[in-house]
PDB file of N, CA and C in Angstrom:
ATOM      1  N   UNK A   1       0.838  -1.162   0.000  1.00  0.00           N
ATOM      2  CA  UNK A   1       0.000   0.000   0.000  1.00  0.00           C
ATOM      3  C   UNK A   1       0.890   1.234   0.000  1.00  0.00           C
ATOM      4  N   UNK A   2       0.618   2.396  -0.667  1.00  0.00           N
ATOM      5  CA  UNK A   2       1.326   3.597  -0.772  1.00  0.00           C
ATOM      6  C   UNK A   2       0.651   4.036   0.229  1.00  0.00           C
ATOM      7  N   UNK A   3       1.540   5.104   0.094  1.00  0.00           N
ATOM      8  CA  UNK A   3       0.759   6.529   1.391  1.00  0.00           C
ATOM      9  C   UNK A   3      -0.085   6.887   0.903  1.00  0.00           C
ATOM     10  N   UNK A   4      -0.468   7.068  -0.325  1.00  0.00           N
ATOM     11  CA  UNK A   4      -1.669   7.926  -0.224  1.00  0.00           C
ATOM     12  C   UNK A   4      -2.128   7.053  -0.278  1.00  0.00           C
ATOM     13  N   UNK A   5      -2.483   5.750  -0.683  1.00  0.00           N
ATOM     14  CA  UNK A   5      -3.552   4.641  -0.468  1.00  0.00           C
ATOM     15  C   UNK A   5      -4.230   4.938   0.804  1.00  0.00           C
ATOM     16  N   UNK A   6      -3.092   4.785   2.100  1.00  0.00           N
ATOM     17  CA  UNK A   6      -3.106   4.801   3.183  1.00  0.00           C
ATOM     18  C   UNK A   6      -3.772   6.170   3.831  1.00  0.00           C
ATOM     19  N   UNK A   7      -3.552   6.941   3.024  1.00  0.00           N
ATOM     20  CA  UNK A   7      -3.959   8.488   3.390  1.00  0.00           C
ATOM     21  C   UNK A   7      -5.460   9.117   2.941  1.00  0.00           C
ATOM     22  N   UNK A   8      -6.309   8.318   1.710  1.00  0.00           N
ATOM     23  CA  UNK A   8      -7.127   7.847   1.179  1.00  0.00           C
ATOM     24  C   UNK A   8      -8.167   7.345   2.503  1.00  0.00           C
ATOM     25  N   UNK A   9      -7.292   6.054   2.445  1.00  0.00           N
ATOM     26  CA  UNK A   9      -8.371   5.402   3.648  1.00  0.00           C
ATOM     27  C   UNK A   9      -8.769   6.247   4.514  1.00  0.00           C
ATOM     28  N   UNK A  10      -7.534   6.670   5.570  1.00  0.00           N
ATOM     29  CA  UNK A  10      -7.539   7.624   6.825  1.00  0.00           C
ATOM     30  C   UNK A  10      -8.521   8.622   6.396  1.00  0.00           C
ATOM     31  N   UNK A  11      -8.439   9.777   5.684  1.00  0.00           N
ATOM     32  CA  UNK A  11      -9.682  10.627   5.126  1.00  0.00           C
ATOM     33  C   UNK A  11     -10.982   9.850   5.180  1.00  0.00           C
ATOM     34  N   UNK A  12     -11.276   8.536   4.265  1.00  0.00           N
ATOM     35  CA  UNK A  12     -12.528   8.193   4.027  1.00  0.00           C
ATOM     36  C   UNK A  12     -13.156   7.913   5.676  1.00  0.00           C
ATOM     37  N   UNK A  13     -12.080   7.104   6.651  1.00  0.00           N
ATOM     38  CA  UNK A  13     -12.574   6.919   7.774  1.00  0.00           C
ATOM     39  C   UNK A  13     -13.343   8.302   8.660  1.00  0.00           C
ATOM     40  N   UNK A  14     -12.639   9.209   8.630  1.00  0.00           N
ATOM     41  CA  UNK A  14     -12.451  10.267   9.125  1.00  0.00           C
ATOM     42  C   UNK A  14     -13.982  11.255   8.953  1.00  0.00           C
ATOM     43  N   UNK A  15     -13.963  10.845   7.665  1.00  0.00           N
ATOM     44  CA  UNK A  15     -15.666  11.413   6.548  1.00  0.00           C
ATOM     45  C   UNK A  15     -16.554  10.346   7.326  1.00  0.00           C
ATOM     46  N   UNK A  16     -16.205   8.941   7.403  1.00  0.00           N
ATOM     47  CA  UNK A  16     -17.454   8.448   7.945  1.00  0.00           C
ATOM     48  C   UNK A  16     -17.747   8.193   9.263  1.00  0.00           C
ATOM     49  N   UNK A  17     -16.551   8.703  10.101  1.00  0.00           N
ATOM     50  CA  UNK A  17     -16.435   9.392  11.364  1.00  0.00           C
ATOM     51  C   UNK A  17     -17.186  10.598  12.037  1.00  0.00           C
ATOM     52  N   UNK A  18     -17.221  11.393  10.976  1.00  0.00           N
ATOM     53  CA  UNK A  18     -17.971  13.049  11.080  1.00  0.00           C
ATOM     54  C   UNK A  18     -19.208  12.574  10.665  1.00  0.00           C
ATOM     55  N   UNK A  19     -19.659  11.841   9.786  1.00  0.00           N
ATOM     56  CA  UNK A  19     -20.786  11.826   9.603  1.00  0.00           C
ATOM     57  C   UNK A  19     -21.470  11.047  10.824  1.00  0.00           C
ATOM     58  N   UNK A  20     -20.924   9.909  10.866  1.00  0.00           N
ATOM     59  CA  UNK A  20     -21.595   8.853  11.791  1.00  0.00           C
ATOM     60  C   UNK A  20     -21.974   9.937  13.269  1.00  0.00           C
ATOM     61  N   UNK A  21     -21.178  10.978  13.636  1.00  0.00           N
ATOM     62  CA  UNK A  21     -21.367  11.870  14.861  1.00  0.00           C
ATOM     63  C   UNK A  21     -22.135  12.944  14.189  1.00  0.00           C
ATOM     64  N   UNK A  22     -22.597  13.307  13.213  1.00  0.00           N
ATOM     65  CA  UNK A  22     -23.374  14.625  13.139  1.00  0.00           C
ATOM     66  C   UNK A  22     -24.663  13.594  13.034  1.00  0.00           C
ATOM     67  N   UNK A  23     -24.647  12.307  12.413  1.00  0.00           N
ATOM     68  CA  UNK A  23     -26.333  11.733  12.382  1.00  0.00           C
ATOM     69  C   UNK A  23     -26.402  11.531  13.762  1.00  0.00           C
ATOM     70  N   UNK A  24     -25.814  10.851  15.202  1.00  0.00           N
ATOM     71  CA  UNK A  24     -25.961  10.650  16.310  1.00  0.00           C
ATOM     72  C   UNK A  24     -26.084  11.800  16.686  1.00  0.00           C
ATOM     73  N   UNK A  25     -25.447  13.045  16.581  1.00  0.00           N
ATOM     74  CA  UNK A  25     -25.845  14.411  17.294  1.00  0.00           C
ATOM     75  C   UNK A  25     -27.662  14.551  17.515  1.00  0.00           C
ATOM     76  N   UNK A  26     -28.036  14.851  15.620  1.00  0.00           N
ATOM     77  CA  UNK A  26     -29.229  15.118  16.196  1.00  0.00           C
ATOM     78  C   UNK A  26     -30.097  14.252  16.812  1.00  0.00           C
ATOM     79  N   UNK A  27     -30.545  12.946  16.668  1.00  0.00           N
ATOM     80  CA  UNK A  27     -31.175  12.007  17.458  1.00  0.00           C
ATOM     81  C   UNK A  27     -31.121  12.407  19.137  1.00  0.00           C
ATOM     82  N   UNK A  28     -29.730  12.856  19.175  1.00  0.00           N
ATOM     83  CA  UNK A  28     -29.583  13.203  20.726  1.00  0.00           C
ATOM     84  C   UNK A  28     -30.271  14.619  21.403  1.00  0.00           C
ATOM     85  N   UNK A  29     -29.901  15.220  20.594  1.00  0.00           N
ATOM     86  CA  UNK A  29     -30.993  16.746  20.541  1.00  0.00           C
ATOM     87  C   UNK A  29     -32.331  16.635  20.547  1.00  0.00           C
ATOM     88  N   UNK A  30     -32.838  15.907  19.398  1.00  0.00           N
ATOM     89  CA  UNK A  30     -34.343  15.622  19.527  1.00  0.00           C
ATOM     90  C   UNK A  30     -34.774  14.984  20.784  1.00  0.00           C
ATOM     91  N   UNK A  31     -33.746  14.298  21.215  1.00  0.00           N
ATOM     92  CA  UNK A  31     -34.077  13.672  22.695  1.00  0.00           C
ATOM     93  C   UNK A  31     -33.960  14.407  23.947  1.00  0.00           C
ATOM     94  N   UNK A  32     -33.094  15.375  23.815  1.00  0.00           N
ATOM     95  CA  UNK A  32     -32.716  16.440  24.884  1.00  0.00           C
ATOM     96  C   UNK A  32     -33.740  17.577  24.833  1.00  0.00           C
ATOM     97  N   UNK A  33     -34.896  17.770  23.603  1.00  0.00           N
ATOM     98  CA  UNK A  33     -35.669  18.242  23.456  1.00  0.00           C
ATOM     99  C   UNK A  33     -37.016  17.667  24.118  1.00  0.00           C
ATOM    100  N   UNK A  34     -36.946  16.789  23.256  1.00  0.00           N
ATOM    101  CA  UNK A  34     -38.180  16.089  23.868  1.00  0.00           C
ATOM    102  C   UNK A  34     -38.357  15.863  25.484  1.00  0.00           C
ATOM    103  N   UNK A  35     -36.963  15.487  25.992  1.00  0.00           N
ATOM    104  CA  UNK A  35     -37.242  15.490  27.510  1.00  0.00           C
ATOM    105  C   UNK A  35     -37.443  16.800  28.243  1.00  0.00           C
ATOM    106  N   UNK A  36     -36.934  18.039  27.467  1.00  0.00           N
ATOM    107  CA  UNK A  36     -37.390  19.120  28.126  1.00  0.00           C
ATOM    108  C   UNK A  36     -38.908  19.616  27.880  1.00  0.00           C
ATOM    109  N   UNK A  37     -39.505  19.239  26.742  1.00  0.00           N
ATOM    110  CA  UNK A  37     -41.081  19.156  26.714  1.00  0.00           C
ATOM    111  C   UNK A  37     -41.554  18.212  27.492  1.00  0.00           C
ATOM    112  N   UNK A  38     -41.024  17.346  27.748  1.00  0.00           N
ATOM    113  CA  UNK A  38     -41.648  16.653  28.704  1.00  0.00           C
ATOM    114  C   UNK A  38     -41.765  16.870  30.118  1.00  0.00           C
ATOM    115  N   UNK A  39     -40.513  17.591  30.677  1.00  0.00           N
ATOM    116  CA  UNK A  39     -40.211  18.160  31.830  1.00  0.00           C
ATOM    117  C   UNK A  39     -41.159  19.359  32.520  1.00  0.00           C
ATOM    118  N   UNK A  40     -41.504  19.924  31.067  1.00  0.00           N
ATOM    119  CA  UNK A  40     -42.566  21.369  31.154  1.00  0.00           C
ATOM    120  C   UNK A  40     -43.608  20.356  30.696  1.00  0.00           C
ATOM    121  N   UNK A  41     -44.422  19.697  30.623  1.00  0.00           N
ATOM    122  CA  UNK A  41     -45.399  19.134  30.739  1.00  0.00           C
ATOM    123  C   UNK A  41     -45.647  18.603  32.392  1.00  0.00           C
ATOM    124  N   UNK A  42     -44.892  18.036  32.539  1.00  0.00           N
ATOM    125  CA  UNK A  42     -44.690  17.507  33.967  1.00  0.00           C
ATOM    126  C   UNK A  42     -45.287  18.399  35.169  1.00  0.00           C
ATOM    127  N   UNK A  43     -44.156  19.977  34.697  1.00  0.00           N
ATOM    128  CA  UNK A  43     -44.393  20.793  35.683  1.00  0.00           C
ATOM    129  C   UNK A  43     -45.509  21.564  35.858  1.00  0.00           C
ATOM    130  N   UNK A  44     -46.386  21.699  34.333  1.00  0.00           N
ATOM    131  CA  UNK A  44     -47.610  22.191  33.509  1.00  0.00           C
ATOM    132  C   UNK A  44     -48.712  21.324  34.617  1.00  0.00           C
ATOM    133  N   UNK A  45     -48.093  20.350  34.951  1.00  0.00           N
ATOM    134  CA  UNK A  45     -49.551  19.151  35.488  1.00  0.00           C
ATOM    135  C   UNK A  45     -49.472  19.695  36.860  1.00  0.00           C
ATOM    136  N   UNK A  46     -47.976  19.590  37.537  1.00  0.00           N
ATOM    137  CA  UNK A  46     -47.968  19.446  38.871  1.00  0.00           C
ATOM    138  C   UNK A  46     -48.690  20.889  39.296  1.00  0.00           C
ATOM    139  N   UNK A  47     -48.390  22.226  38.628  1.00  0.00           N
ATOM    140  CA  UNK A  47     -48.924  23.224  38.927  1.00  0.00           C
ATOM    141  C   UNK A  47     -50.899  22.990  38.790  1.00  0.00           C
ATOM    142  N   UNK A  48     -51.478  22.582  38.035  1.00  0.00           N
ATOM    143  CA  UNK A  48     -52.674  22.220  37.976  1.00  0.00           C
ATOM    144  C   UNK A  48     -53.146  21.365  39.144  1.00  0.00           C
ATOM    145  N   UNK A  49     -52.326  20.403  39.633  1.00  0.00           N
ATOM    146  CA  UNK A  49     -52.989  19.094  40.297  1.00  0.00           C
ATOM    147  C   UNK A  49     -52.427  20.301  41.789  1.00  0.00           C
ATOM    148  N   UNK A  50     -51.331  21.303  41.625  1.00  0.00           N
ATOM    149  CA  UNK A  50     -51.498  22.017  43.163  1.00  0.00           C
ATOM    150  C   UNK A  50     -52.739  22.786  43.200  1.00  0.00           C
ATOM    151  N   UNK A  51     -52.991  23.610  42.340  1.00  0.00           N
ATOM    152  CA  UNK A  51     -54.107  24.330  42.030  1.00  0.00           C
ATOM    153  C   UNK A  51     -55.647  23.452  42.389  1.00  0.00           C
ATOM    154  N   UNK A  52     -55.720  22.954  42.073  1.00  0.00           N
ATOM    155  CA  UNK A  52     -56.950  21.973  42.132  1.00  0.00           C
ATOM    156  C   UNK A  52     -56.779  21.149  43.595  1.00  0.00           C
ATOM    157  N   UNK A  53     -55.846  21.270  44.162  1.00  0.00           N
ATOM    158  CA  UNK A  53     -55.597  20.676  45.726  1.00  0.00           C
ATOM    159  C   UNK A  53     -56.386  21.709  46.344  1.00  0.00           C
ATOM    160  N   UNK A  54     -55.739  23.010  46.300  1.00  0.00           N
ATOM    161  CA  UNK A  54     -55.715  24.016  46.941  1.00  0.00           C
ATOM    162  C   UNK A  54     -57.151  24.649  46.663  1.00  0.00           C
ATOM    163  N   UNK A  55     -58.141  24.225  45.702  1.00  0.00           N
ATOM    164  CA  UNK A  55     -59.320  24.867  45.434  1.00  0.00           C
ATOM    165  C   UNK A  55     -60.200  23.794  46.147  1.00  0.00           C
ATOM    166  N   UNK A  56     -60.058  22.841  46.200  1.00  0.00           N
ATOM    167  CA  UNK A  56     -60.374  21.502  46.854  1.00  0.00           C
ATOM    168  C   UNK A  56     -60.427  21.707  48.711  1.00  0.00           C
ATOM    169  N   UNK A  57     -59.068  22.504  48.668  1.00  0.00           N
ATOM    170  CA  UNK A  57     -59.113  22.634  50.348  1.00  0.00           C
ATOM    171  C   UNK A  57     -60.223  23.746  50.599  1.00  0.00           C
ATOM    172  N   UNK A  58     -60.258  24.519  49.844  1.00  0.00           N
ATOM    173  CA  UNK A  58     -60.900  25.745  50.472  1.00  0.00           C
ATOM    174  C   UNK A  58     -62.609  25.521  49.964  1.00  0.00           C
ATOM    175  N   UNK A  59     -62.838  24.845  49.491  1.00  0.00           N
ATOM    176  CA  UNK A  59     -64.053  24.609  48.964  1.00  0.00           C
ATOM    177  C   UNK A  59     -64.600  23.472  50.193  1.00  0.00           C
ATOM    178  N   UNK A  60     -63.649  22.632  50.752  1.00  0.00           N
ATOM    179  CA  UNK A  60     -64.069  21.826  52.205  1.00  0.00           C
ATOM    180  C   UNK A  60     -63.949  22.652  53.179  1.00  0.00           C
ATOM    181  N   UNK A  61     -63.280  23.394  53.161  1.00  0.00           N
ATOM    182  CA  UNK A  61     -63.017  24.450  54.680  1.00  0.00           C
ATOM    183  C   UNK A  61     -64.267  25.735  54.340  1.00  0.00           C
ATOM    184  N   UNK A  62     -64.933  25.721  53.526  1.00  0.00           N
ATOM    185  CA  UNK A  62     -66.314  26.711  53.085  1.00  0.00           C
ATOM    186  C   UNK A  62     -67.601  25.542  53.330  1.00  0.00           C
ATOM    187  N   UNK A  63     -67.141  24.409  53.249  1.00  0.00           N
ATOM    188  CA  UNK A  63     -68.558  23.442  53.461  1.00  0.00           C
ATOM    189  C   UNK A  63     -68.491  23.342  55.143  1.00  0.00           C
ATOM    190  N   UNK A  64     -67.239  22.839  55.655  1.00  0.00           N
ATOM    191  CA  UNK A  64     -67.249  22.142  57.412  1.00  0.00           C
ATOM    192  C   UNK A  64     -67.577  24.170  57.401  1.00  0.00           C
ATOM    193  N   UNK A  65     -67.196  25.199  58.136  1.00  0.00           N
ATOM    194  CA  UNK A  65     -67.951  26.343  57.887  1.00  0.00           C
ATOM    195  C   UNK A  65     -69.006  27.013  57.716  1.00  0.00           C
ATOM    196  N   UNK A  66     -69.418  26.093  57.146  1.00  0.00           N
ATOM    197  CA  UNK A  66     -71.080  26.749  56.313  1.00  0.00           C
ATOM    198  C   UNK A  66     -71.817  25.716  57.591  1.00  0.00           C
ATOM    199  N   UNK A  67     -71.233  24.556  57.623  1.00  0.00           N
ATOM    200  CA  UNK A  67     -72.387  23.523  58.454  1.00  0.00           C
ATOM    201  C   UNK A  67     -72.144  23.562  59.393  1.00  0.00           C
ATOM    202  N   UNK A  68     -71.046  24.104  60.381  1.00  0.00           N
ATOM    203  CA  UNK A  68     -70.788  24.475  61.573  1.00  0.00           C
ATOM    204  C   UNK A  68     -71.673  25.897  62.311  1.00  0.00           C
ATOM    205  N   UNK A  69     -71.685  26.650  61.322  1.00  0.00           N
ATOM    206  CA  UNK A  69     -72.889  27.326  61.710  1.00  0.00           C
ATOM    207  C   UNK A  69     -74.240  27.403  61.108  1.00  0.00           C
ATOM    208  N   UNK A  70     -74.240  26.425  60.350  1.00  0.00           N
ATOM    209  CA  UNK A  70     -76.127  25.817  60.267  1.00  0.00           C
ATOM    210  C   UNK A  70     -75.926  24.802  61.869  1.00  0.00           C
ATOM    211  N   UNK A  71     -75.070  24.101  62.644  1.00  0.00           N
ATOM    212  CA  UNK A  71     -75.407  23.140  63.515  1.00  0.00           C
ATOM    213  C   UNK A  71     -75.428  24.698  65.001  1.00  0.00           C
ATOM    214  N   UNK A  72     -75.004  25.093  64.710  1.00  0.00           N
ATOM    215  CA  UNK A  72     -74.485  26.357  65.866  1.00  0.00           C
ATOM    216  C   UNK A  72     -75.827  26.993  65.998  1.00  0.00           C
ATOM    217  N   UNK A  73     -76.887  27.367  64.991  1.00  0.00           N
ATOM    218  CA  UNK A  73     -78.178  28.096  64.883  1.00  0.00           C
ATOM    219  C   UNK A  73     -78.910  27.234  65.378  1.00  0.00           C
ATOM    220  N   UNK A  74     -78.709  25.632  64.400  1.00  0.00           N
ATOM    221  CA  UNK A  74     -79.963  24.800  64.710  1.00  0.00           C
ATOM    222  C   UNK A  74     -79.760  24.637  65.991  1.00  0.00           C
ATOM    223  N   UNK A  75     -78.819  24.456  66.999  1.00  0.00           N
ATOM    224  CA  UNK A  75     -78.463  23.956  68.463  1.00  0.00           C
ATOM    225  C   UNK A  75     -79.125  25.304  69.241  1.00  0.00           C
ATOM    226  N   UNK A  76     -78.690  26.830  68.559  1.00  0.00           N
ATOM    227  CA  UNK A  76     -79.665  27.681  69.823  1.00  0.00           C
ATOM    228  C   UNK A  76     -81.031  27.569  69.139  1.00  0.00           C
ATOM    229  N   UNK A  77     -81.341  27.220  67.975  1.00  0.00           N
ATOM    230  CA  UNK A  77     -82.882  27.922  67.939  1.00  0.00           C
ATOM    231  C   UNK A  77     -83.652  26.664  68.653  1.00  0.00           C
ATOM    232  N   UNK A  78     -83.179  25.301  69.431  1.00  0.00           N
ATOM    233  CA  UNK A  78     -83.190  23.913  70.047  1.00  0.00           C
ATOM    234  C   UNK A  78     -83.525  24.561  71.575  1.00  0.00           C
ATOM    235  N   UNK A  79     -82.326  25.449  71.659  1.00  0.00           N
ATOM    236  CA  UNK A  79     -82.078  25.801  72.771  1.00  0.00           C
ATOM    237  C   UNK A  79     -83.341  26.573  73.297  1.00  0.00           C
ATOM    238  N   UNK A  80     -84.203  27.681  72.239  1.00  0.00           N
ATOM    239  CA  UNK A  80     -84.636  28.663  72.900  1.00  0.00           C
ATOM    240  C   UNK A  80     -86.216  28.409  72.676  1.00  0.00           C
ATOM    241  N   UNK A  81     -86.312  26.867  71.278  1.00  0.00           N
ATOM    242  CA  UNK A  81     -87.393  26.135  72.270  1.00  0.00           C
ATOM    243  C   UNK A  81     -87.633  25.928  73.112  1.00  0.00           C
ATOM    244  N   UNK A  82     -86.825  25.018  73.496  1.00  0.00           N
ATOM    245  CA  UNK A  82     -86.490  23.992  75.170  1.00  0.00           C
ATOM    246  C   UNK A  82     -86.893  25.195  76.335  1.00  0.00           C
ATOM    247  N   UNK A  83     -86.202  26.449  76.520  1.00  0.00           N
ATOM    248  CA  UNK A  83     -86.982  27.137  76.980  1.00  0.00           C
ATOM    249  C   UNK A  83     -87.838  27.840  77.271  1.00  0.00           C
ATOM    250  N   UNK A  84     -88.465  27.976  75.827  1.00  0.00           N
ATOM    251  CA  UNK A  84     -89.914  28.591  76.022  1.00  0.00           C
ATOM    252  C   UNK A  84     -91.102  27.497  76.330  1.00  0.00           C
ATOM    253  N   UNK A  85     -90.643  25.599  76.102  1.00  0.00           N
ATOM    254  CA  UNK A  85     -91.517  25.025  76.463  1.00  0.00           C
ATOM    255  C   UNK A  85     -91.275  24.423  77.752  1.00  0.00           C
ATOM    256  N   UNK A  86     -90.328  24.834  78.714  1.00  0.00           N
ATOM    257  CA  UNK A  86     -90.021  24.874  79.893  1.00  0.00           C
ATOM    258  C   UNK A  86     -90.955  26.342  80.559  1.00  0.00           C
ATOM    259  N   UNK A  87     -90.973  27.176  80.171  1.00  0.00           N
ATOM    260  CA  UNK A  87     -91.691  28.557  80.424  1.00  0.00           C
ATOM    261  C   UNK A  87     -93.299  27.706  80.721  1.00  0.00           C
ATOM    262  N   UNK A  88     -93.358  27.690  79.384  1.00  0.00           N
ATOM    263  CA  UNK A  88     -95.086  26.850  79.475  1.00  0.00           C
ATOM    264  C   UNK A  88     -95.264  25.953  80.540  1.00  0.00           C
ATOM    265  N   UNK A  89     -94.333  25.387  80.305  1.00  0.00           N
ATOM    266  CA  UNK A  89     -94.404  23.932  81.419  1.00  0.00           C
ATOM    267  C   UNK A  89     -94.890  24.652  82.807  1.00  0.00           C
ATOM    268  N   UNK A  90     -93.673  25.665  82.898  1.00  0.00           N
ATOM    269  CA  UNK A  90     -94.046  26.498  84.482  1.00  0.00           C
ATOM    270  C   UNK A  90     -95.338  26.981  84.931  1.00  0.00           C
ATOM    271  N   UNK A  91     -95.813  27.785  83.522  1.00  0.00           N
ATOM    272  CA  UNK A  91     -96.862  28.338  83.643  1.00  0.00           C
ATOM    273  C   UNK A  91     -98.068  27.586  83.561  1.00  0.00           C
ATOM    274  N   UNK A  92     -97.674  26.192  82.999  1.00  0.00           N
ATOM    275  CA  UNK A  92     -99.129  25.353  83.387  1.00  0.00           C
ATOM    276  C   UNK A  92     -99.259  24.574  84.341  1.00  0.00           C
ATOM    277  N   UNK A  93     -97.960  24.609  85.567  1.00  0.00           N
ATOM    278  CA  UNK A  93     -97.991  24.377  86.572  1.00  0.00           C
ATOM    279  C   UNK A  93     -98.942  25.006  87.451  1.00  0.00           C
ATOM    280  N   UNK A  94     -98.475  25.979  86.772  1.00  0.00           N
ATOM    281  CA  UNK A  94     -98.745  27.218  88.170  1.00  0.00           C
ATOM    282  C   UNK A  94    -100.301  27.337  88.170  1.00  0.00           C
ATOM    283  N   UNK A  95    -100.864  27.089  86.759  1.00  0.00           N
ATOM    284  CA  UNK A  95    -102.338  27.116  86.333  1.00  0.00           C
ATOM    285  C   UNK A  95    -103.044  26.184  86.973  1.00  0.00           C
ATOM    286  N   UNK A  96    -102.189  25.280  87.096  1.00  0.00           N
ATOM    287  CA  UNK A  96    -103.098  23.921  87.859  1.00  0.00           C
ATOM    288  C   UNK A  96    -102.631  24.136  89.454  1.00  0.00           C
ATOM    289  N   UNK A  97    -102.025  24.907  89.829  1.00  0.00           N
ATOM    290  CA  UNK A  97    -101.862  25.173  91.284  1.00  0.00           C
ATOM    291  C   UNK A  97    -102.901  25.787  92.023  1.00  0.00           C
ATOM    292  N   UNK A  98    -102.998  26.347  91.198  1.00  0.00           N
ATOM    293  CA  UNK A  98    -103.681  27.895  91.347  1.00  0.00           C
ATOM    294  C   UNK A  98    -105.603  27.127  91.214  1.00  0.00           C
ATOM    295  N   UNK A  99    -105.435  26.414  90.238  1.00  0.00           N
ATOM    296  CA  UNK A  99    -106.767  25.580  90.267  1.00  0.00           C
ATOM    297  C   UNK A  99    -107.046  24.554  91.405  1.00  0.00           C
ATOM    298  N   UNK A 100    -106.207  24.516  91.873  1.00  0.00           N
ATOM    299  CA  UNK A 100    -106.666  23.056  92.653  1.00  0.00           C
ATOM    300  C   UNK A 100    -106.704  24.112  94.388  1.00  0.00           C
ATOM    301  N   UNK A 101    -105.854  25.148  94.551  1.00  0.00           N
ATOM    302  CA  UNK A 101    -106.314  25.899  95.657  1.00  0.00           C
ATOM    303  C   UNK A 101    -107.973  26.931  94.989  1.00  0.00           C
ATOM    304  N   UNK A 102    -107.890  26.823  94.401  1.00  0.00           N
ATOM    305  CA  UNK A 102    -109.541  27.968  94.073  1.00  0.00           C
ATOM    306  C   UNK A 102    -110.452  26.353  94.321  1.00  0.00           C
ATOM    307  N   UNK A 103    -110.073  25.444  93.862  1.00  0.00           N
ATOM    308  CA  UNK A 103    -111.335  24.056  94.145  1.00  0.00           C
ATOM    309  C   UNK A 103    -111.332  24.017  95.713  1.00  0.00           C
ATOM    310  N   UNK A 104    -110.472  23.962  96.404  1.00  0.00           N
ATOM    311  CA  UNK A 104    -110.217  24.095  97.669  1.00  0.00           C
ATOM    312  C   UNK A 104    -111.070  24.896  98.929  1.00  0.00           C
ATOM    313  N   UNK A 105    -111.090  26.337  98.385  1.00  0.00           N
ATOM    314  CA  UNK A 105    -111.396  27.281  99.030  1.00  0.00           C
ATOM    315  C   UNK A 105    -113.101  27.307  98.536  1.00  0.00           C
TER     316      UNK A 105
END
């Protein structure tokens, strides 16, 4: 083999050296791409699924709230039965007290 035979080869290797790394380059890019769309997808969700936590909390902390004082009303307006039919109670005591001394006398 001469040198340039030899020098021939070395070049041709060299060409299918550069090439073989510029076709692997981009494959690798498209991939370094794609994982960064994917990365901002990722983070696209996690911000939604916090959002939707956080509308979730406050939408239960507006229900226990709301029914804590529907139970808080219903318990006094319970309450202010109980004593007005305690009132009665008294007063129809007192009606039949009062009746059974007038039968008396």
């Amino acid at each position: 083999m001469t040198s340039a035979m030899v020098r021939n080869a070395l070049m041709a290797g060299g060409v299918a050296a550069a090439l073989s790394l510029a076709a692997c380059q981009k494959p690798a890019d498209k991939a370094a791409d794609a994982a960064n769309t994917a990365a901002d997808s990722a983070a696209s969700a996690a911000d939604a699924a916090k959002s939707a936590a956080s509308s979730a909390a406050d939408s239960a902390s507006t229900a226990a709230s709301t029914a804590a004082n529907t139970a808080s009303t219903s318990a006094s307006n319970a309450a202010d039965a109980a004593k007005s039919a305690a009132s009665s109670a008294a007063d129809a005591s007192k009606a039949a007290t009062d009746a059974a001394d007038a039968k008396k006398n």
